[in-house]
C-alpha atoms as a PDB file:
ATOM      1  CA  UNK A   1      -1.798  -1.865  22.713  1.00  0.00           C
ATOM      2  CA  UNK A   2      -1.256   0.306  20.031  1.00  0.00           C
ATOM      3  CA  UNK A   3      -2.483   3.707  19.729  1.00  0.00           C
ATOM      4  CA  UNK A   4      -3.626   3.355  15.978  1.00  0.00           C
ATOM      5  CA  UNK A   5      -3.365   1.454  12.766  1.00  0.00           C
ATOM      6  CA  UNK A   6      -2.519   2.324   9.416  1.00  0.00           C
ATOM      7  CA  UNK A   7      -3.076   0.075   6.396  1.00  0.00           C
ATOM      8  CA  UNK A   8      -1.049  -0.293   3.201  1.00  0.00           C
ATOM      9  CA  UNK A   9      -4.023  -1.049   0.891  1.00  0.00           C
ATOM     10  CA  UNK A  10      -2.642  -2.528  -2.361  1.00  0.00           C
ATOM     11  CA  UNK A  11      -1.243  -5.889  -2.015  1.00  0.00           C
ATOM     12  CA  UNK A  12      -1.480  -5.109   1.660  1.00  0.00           C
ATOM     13  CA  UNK A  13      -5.072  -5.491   2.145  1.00  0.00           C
ATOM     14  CA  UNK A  14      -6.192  -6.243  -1.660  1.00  0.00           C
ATOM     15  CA  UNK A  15      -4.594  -8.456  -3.801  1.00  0.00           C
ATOM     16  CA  UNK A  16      -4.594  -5.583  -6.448  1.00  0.00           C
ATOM     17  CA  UNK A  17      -0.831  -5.175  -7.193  1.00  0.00           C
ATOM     18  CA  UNK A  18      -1.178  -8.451 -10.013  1.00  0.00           C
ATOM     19  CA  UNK A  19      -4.074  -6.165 -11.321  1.00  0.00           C
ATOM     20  CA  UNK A  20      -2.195  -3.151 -11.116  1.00  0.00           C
ATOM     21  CA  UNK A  21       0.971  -5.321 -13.201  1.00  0.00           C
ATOM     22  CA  UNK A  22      -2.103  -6.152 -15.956  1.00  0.00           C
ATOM     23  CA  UNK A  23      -2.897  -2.720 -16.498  1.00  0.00           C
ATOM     24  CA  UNK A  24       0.572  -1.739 -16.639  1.00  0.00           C
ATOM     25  CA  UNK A  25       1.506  -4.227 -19.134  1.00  0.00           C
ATOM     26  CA  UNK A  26      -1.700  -2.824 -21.295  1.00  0.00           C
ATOM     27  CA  UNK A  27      -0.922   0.801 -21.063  1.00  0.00           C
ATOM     28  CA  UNK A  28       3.162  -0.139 -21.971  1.00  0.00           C
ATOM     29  CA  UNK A  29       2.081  -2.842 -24.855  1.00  0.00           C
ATOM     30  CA  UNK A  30      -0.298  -0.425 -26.327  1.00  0.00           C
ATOM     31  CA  UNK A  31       2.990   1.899 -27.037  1.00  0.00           C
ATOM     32  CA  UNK A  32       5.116  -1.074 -27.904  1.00  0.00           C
ATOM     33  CA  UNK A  33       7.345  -1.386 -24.756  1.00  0.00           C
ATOM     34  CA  UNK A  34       8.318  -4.230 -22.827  1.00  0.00           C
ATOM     35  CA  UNK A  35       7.605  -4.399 -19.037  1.00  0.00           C
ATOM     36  CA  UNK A  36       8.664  -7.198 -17.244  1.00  0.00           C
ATOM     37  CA  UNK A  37       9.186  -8.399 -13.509  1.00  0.00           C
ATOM     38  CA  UNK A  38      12.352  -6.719 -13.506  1.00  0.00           C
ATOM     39  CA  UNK A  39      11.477  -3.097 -14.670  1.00  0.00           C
ATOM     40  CA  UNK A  40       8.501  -3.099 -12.322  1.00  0.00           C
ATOM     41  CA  UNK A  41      10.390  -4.523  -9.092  1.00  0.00           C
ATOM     42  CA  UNK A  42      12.066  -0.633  -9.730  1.00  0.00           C
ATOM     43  CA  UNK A  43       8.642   0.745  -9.372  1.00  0.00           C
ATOM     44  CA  UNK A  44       6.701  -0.992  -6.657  1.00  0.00           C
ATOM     45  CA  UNK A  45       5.504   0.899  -4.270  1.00  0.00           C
ATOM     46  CA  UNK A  46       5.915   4.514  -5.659  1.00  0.00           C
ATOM     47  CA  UNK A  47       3.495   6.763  -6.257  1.00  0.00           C
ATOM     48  CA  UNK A  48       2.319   7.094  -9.261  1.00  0.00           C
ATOM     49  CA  UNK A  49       4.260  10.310 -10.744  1.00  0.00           C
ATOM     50  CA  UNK A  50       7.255   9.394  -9.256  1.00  0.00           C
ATOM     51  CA  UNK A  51       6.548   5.283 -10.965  1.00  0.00           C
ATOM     52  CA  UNK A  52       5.765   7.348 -14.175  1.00  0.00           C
ATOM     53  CA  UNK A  53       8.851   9.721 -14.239  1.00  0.00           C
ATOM     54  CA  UNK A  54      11.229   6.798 -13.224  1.00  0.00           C
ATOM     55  CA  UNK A  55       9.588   4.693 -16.305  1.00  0.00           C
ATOM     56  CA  UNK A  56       9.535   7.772 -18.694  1.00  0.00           C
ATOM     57  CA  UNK A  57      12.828   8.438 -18.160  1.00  0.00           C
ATOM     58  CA  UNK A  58      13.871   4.605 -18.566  1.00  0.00           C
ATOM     59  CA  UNK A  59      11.811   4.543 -22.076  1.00  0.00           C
ATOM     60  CA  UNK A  60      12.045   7.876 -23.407  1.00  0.00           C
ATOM     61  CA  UNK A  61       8.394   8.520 -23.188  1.00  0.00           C
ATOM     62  CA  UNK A  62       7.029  12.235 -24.337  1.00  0.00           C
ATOM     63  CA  UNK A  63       3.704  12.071 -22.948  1.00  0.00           C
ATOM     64  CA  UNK A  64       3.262  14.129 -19.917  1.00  0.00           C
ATOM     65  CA  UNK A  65       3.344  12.131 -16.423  1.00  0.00           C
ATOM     66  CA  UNK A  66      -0.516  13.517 -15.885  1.00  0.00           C
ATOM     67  CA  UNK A  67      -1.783  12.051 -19.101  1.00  0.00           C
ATOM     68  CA  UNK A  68       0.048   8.682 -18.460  1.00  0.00           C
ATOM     69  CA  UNK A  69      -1.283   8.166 -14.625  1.00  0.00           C
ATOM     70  CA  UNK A  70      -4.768   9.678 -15.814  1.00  0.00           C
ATOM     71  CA  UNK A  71      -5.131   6.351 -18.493  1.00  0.00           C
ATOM     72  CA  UNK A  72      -3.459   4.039 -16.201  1.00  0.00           C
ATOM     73  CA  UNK A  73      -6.295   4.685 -13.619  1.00  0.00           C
ATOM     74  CA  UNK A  74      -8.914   4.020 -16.080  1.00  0.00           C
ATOM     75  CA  UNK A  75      -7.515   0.768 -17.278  1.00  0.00           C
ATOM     76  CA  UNK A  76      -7.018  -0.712 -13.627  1.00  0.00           C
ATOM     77  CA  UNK A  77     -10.673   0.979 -12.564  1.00  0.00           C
ATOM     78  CA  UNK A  78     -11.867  -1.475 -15.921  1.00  0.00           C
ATOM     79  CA  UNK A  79     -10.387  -4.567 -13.758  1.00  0.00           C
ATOM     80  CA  UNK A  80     -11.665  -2.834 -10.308  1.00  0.00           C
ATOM     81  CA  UNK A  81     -13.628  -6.319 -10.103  1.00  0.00           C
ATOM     82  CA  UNK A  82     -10.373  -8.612 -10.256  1.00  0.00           C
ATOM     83  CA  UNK A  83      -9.305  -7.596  -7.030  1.00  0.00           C
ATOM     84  CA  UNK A  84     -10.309  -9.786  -4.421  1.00  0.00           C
ATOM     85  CA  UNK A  85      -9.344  -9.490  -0.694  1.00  0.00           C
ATOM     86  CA  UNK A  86      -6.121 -10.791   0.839  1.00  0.00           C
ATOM     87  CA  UNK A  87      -6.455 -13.757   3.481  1.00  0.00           C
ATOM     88  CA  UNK A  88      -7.501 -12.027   6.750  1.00  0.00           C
ATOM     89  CA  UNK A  89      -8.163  -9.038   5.520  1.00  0.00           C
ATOM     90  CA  UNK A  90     -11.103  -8.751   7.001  1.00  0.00           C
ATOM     91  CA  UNK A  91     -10.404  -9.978  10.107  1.00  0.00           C
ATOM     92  CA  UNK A  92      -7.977  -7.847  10.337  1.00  0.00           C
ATOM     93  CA  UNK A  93     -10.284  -4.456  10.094  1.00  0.00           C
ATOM     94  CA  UNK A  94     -12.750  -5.868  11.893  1.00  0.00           C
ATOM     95  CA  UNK A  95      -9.933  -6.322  14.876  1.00  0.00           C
ATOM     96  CA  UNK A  96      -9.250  -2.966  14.374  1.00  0.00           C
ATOM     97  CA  UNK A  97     -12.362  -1.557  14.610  1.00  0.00           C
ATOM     98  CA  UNK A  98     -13.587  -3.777  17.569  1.00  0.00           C
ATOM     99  CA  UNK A  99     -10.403  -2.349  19.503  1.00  0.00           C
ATOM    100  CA  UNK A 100     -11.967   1.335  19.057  1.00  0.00           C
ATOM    101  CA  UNK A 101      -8.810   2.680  18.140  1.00  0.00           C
ATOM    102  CA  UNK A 102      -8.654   5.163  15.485  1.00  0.00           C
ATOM    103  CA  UNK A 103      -7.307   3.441  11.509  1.00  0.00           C
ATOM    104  CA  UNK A 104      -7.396   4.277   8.523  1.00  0.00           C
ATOM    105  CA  UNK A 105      -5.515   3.261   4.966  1.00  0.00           C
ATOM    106  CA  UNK A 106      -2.928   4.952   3.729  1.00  0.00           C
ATOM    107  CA  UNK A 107      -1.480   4.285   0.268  1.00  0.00           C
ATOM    108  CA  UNK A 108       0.558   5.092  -2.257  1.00  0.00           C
ATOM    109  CA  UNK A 109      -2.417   5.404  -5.282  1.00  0.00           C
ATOM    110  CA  UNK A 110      -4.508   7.972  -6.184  1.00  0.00           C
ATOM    111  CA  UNK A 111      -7.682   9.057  -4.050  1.00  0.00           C
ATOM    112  CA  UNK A 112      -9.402   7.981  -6.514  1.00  0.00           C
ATOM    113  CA  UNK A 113      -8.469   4.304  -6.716  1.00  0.00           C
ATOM    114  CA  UNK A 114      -8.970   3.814  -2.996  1.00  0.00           C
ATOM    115  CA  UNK A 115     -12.152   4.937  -2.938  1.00  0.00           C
ATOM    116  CA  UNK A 116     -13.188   2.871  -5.566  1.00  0.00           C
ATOM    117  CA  UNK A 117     -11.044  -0.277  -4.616  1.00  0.00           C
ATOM    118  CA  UNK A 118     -13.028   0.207  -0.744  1.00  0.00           C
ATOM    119  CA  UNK A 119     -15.890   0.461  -2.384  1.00  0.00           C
ATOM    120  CA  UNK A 120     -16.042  -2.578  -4.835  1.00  0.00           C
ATOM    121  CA  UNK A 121     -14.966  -4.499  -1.212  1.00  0.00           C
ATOM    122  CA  UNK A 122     -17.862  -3.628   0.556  1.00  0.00           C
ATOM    123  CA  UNK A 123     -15.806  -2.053   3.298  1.00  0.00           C
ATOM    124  CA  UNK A 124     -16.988   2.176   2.706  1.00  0.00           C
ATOM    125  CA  UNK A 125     -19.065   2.096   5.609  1.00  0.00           C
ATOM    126  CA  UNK A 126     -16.362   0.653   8.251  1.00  0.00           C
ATOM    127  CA  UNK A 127     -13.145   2.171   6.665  1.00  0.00           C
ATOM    128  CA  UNK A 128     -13.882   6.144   6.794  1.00  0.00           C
ATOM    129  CA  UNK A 129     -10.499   7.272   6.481  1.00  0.00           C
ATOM    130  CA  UNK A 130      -8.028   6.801   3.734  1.00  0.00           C
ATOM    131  CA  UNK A 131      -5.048   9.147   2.507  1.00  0.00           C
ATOM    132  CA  UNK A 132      -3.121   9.107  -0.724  1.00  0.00           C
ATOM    133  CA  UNK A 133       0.241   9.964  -1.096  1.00  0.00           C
ATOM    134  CA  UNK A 134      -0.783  12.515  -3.568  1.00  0.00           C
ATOM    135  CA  UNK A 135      -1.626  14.657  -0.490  1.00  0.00           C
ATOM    136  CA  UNK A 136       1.821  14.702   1.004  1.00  0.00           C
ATOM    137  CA  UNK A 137       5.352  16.025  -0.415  1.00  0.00           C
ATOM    138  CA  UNK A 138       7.048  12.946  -1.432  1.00  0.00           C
ATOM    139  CA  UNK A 139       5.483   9.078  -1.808  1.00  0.00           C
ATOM    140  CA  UNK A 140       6.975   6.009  -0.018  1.00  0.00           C
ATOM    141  CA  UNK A 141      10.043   5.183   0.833  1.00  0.00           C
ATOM    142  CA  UNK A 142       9.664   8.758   2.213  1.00  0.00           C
ATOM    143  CA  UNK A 143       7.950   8.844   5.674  1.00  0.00           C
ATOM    144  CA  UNK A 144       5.718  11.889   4.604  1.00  0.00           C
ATOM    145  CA  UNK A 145       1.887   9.996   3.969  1.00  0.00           C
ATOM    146  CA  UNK A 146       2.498   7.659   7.393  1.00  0.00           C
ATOM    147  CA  UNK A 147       3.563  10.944   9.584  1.00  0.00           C
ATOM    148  CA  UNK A 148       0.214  12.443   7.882  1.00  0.00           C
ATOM    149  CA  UNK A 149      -2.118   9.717   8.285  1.00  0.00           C
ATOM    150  CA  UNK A 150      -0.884   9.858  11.780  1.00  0.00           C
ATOM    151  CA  UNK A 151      -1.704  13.209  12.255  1.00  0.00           C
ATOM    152  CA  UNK A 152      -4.916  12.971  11.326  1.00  0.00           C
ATOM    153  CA  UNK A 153      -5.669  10.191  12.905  1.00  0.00           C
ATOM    154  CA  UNK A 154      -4.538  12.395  16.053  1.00  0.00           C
ATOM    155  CA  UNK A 155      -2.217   9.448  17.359  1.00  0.00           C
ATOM    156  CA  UNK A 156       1.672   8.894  17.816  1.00  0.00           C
ATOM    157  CA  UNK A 157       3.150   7.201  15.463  1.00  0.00           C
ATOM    158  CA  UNK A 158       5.804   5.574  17.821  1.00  0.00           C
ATOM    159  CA  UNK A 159       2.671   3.949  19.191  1.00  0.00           C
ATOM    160  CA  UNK A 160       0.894   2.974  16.496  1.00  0.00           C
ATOM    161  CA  UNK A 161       1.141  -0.123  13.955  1.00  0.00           C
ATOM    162  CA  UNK A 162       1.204  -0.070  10.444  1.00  0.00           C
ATOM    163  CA  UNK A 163       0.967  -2.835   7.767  1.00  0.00           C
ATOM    164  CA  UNK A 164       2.552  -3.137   4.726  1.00  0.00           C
ATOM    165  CA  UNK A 165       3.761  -5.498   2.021  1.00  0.00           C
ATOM    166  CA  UNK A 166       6.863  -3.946  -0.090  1.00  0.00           C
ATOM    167  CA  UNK A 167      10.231  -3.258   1.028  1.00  0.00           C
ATOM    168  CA  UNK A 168       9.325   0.844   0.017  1.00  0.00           C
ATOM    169  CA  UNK A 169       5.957   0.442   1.880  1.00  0.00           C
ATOM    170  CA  UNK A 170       7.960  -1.079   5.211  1.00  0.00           C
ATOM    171  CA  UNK A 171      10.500   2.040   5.069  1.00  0.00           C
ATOM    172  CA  UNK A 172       8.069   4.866   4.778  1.00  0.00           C
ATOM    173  CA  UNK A 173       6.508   3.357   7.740  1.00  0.00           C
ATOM    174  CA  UNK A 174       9.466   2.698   9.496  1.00  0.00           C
ATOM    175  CA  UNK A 175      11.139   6.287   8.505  1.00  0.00           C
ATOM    176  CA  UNK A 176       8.206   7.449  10.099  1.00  0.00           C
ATOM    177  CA  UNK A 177       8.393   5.727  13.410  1.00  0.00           C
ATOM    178  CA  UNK A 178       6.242   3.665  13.209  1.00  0.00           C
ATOM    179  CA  UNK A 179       5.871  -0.498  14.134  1.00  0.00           C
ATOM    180  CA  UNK A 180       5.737  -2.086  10.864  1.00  0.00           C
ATOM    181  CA  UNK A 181       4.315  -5.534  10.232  1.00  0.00           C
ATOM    182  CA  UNK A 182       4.985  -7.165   6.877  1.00  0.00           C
ATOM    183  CA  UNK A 183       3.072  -9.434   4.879  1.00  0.00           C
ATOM    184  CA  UNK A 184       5.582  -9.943   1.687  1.00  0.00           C
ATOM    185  CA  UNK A 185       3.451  -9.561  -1.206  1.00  0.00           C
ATOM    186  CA  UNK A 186       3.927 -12.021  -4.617  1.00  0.00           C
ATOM    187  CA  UNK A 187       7.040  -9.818  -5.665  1.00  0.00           C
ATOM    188  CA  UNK A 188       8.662 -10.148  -2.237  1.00  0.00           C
ATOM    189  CA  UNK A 189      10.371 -12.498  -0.135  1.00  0.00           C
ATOM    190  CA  UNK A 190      10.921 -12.405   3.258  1.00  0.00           C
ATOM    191  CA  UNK A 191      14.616 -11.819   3.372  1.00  0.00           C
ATOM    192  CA  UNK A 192      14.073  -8.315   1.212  1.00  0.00           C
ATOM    193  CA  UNK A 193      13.154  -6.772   4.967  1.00  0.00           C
ATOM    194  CA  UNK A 194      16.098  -8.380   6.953  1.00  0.00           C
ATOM    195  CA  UNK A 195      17.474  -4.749   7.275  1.00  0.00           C
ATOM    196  CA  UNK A 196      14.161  -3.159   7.609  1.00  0.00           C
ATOM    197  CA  UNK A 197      11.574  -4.330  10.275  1.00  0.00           C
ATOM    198  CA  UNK A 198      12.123  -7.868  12.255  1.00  0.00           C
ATOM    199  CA  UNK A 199       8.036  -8.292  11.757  1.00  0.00           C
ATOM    200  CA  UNK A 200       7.640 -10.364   8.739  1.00  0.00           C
ATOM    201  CA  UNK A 201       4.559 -12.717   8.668  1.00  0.00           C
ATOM    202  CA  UNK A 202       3.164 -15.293   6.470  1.00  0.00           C
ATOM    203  CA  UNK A 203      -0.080 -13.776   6.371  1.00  0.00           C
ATOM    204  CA  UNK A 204      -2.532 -10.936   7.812  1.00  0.00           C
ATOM    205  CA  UNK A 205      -3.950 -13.724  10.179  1.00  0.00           C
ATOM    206  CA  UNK A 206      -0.480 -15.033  11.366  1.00  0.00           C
ATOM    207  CA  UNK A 207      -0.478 -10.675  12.077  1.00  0.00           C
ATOM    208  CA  UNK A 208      -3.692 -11.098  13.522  1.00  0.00           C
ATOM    209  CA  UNK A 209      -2.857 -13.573  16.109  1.00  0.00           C
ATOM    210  CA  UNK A 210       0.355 -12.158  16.887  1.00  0.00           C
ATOM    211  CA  UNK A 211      -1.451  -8.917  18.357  1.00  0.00           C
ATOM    212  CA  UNK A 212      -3.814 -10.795  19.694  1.00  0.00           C
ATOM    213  CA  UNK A 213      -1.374 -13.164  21.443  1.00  0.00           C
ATOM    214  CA  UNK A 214       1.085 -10.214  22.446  1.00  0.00           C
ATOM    215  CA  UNK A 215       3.617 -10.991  20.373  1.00  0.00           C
ATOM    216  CA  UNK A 216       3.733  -7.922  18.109  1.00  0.00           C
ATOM    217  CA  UNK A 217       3.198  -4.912  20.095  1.00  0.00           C
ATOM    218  CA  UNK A 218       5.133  -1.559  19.997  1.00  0.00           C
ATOM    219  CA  UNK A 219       8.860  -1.105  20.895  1.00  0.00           C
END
């Protein structure tokens, strides 16, 4: 059994990251820019000053990196109630809280959006702990908010599970030890984590019933 689990929350546990593309496409529009499928496939995944100085730097924008993620957090907050639950979500944290071992989320937005994105699901009183990769040095691929969320969780992370749904999601995890099960996301495909983890599933219940089978347990 694993010693803890750490959720990936957009497009992981929500089915936010089409929301997040809609408020992208706003804030971009709105300054006459084009952002397609293959500008953001760049992005996915980062944090959002790293996705903003990557994009900046790809469209010559002058506006400061602060100002940009500041707006794009109120226009995705204005869609908060889009963002409906991924298939076995639920059953998935209510696994993991039945188990009694200690998980959390961990994810690349802002505090701000997780709390609110928990919130809107209903889920504040059963997930306590969440952690941003604004609280660590450097955002995913980079192991840094995994090995954190670890450490406060107070567990190993070579014995503990996380779940993800991008290729940069899977290698922070991965970087940081960790047992990484995949659930490719709309902008994914299954052959994008060949070289990555060997856990890729078709959904978080198909995760689900691995664990609960033994088929997905740590290395």
């Amino acid at each position: 059994m694993f010693e803890g689990i750490i959720f990936d929350m957009d497009g992981t546990l929500v089915d936010s990251e089409i929301v997040w593309q809609r408020a992208e496409q706003d804030l971009f529009e709105a300054r006459g820019l084009v952002y397609n499928d293959a500008v953001r496939e760049q992005v996915i995944g980062l944090r959002l000053d790293e996705f903003f100085a990557k994009l900046s730097a790809l469209y010559g924008l002058d506006e400061t990196v602060e100002a940009l993620s500041a707006e794009l957090q109120d226009r995705l907050i204005a869609y908060i109630d889009l963002i409906e639950r991924k298939p076995g979500a639920q059953e998935m944290i209510d696994y993991a809280a039945a188990l009694g071992v200690p998980f959390c989320i961990a994810s690349s937005s802002p505090l701000r959006i997780i709390e609110a994105v928990v919130a809107a699901q209903g889920w504040s009183s059963v997930i306590t702990r969440f952690y941003s990769a604004d609280d660590v040095a450097q955002g995913k691929p980079a192991p840094d908010i995994y090995l954190h969320a670890c450490e406060q969780l107070q567990v190993d992370p070579q014995r503990s599970l996380a779940l993800e749904d991008s290729p940069n999601g899977a290698r922070s995890a991965v970087s940081a030890g960790m047992t990484c099960a995949v659930v490719p996301d709309y902008h994914s495909t299954p052959d994008k984590f060949t070289a990555i983890t060997p856990h890729v599933y078709g959904s978080l219940h198909d995760v689900l019933d691995a664990l609960k089978g033994g088929r997905l347990s740590r290395v």
